[in-house]
N, C-alpha and C. Protein backbone atom coordinates (compact mmCIF):
# COMPACT_ATOMS: atom_id res chain seq x y z
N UNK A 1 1.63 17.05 -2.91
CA UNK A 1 0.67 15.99 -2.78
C UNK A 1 0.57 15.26 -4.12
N UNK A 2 0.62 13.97 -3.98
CA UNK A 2 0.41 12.96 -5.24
C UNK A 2 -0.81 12.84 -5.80
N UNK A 3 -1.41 12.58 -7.00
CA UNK A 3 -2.73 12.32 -7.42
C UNK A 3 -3.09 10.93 -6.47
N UNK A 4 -4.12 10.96 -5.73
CA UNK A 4 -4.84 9.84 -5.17
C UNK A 4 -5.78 9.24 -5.23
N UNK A 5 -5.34 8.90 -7.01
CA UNK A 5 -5.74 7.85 -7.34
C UNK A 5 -4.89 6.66 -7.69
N UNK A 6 -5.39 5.44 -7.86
CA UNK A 6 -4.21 4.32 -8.27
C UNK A 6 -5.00 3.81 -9.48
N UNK A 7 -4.21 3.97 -10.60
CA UNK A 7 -4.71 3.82 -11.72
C UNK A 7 -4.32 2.06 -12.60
N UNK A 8 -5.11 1.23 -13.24
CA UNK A 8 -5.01 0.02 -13.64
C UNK A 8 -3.34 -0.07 -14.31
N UNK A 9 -3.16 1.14 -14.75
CA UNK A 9 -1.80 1.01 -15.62
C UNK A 9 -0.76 1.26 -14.46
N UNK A 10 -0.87 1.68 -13.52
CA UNK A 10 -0.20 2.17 -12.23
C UNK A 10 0.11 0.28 -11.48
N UNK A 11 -0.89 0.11 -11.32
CA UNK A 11 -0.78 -1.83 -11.05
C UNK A 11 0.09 -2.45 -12.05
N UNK A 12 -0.57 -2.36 -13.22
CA UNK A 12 0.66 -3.28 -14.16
C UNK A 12 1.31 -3.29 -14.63
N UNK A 13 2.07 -1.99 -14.16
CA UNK A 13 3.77 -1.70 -14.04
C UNK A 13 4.11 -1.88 -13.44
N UNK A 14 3.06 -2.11 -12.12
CA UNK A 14 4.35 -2.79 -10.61
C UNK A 14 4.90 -4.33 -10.86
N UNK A 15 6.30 -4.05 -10.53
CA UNK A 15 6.87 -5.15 -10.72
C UNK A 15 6.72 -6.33 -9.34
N UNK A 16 6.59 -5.50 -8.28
CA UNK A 16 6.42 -5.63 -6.91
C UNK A 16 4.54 -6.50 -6.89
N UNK A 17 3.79 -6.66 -7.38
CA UNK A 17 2.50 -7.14 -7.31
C UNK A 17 2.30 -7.62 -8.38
N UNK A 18 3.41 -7.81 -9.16
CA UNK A 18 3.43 -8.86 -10.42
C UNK A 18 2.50 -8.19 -11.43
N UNK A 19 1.98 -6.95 -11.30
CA UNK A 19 0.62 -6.55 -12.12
C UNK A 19 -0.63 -7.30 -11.65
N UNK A 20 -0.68 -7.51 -10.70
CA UNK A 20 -2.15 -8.25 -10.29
C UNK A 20 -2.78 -7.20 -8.91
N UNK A 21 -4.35 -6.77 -9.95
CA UNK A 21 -4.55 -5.86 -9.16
C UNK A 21 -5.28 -6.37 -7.75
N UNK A 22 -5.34 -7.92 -7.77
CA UNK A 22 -5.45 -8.31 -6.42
C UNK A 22 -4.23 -8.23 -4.96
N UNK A 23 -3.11 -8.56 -5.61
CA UNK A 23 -2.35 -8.67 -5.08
C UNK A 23 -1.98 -7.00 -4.76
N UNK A 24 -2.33 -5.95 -5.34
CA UNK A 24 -1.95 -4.52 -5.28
C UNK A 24 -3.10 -4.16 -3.80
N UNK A 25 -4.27 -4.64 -3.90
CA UNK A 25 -5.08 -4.20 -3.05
C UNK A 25 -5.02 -4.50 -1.32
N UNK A 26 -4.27 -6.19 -1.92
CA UNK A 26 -3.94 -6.55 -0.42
C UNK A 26 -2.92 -5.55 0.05
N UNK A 27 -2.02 -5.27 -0.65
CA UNK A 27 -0.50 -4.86 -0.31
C UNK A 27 -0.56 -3.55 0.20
N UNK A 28 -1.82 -2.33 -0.60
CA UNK A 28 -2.41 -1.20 -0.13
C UNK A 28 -3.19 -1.05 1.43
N UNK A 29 -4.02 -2.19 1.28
CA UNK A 29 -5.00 -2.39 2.77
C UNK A 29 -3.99 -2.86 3.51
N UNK A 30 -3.15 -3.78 3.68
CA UNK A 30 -1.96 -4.07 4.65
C UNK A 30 -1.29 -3.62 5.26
N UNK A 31 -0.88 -2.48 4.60
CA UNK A 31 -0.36 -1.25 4.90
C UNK A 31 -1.13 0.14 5.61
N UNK A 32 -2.27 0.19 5.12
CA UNK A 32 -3.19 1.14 5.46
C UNK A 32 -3.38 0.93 6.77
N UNK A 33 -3.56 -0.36 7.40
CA UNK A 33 -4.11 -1.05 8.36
C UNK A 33 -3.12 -1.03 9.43
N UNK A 34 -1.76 -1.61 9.27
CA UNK A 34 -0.63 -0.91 9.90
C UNK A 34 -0.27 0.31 10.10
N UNK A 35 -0.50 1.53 9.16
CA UNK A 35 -0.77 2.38 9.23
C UNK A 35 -1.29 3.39 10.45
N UNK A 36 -2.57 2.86 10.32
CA UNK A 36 -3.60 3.12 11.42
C UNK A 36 -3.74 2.34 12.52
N UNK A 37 -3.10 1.23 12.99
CA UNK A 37 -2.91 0.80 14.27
C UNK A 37 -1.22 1.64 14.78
N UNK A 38 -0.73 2.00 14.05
CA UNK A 38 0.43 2.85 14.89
C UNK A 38 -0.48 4.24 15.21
N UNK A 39 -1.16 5.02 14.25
CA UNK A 39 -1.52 6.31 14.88
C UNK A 39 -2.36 5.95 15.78
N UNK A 40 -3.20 5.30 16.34
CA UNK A 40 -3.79 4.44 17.48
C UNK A 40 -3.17 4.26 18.58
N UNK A 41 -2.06 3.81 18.63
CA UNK A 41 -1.24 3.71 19.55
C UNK A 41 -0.54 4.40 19.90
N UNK A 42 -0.49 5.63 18.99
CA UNK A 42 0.45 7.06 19.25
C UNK A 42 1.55 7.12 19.11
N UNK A 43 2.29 6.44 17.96
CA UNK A 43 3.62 5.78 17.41
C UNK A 43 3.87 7.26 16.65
N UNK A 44 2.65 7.48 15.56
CA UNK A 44 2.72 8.34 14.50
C UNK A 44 1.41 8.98 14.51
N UNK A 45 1.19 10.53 14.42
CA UNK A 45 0.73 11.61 14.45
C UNK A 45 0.18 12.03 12.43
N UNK A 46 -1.14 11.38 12.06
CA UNK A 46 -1.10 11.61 10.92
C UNK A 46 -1.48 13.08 10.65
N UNK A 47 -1.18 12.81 8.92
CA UNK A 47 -1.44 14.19 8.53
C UNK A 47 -2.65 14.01 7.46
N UNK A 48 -2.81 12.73 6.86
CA UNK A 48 -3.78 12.28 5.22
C UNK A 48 -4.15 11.03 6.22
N UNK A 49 -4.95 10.44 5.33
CA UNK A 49 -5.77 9.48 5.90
C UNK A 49 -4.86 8.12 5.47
N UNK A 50 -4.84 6.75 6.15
CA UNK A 50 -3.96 5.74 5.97
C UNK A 50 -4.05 5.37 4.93
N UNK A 51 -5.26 5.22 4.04
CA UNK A 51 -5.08 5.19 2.71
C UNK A 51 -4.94 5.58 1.75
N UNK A 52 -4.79 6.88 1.68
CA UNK A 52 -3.88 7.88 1.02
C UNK A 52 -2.53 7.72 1.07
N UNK A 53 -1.61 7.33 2.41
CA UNK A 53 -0.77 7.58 1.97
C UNK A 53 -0.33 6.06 2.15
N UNK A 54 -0.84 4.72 2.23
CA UNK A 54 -0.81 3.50 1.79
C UNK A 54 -0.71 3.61 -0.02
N UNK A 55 -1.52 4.02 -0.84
CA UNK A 55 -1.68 4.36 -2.08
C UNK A 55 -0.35 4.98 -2.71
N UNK A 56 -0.21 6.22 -2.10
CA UNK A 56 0.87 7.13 -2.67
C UNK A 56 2.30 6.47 -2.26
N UNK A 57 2.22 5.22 -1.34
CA UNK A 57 3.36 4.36 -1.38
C UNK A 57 3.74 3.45 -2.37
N UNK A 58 2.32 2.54 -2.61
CA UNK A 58 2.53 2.15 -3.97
C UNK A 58 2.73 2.53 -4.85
N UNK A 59 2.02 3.51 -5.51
CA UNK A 59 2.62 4.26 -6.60
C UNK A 59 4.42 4.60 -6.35
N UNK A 60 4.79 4.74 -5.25
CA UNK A 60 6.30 5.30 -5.13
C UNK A 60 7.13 3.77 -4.90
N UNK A 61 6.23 2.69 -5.40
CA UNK A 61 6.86 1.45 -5.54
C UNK A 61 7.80 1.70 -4.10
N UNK A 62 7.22 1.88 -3.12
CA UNK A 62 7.85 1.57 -1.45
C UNK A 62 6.77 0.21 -0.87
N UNK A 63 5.89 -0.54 -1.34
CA UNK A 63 5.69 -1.31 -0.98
C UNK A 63 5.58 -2.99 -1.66
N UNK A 64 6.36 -3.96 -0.50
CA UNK A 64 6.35 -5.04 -1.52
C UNK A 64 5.61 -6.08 -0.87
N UNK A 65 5.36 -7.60 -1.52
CA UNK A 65 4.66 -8.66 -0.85
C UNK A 65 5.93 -9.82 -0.65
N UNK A 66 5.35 -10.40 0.68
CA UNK A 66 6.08 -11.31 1.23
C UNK A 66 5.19 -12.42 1.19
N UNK A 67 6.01 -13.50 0.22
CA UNK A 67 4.94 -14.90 0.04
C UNK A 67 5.83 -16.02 0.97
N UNK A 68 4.56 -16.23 2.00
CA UNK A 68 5.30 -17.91 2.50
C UNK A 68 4.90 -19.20 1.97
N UNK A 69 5.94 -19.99 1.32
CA UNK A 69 5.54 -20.82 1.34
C UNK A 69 5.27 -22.21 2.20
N UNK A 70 4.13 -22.53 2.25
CA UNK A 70 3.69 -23.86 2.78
C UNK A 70 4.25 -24.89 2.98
N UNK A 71 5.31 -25.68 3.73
CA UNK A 71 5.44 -27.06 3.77
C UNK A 71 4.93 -28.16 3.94
């Protein structure tokens, strides 16, 4: 098990959220949220709670952001 916490220096080493701990939080809850609409639907059978292991993804730099731009 990973420490579960996400620490300020943990954000602004991600290269993936540019170091912006806004952009880290969306990218965590986004995931969390997907997360938990698959065990809902009975896709996936958890074991930790979605934001635990939303968190311990970031830290394992497995999650990135997708920007659209506007025309």
């Amino acid at each position: 098990m990973l420490d579960q916490k996400v620490y300020l220096d943990d954000i602004y080493e991600s290269e993936k959220c540019g170091g912006s701990p806004f952009k880290a939080v969306v990218m965590m809850s986004k995931e969390s949220r997907f997360i938990n609409n698959q065990a809902h639907q009975g896709f996936i059978q958890l074991e930790e709670k979605p934001t635990t292991i939303a968190m311990n993804k970031f830290k394992q730099n497995k999650l990135s952001v997708v920007v659209h731009e506007k025309e």
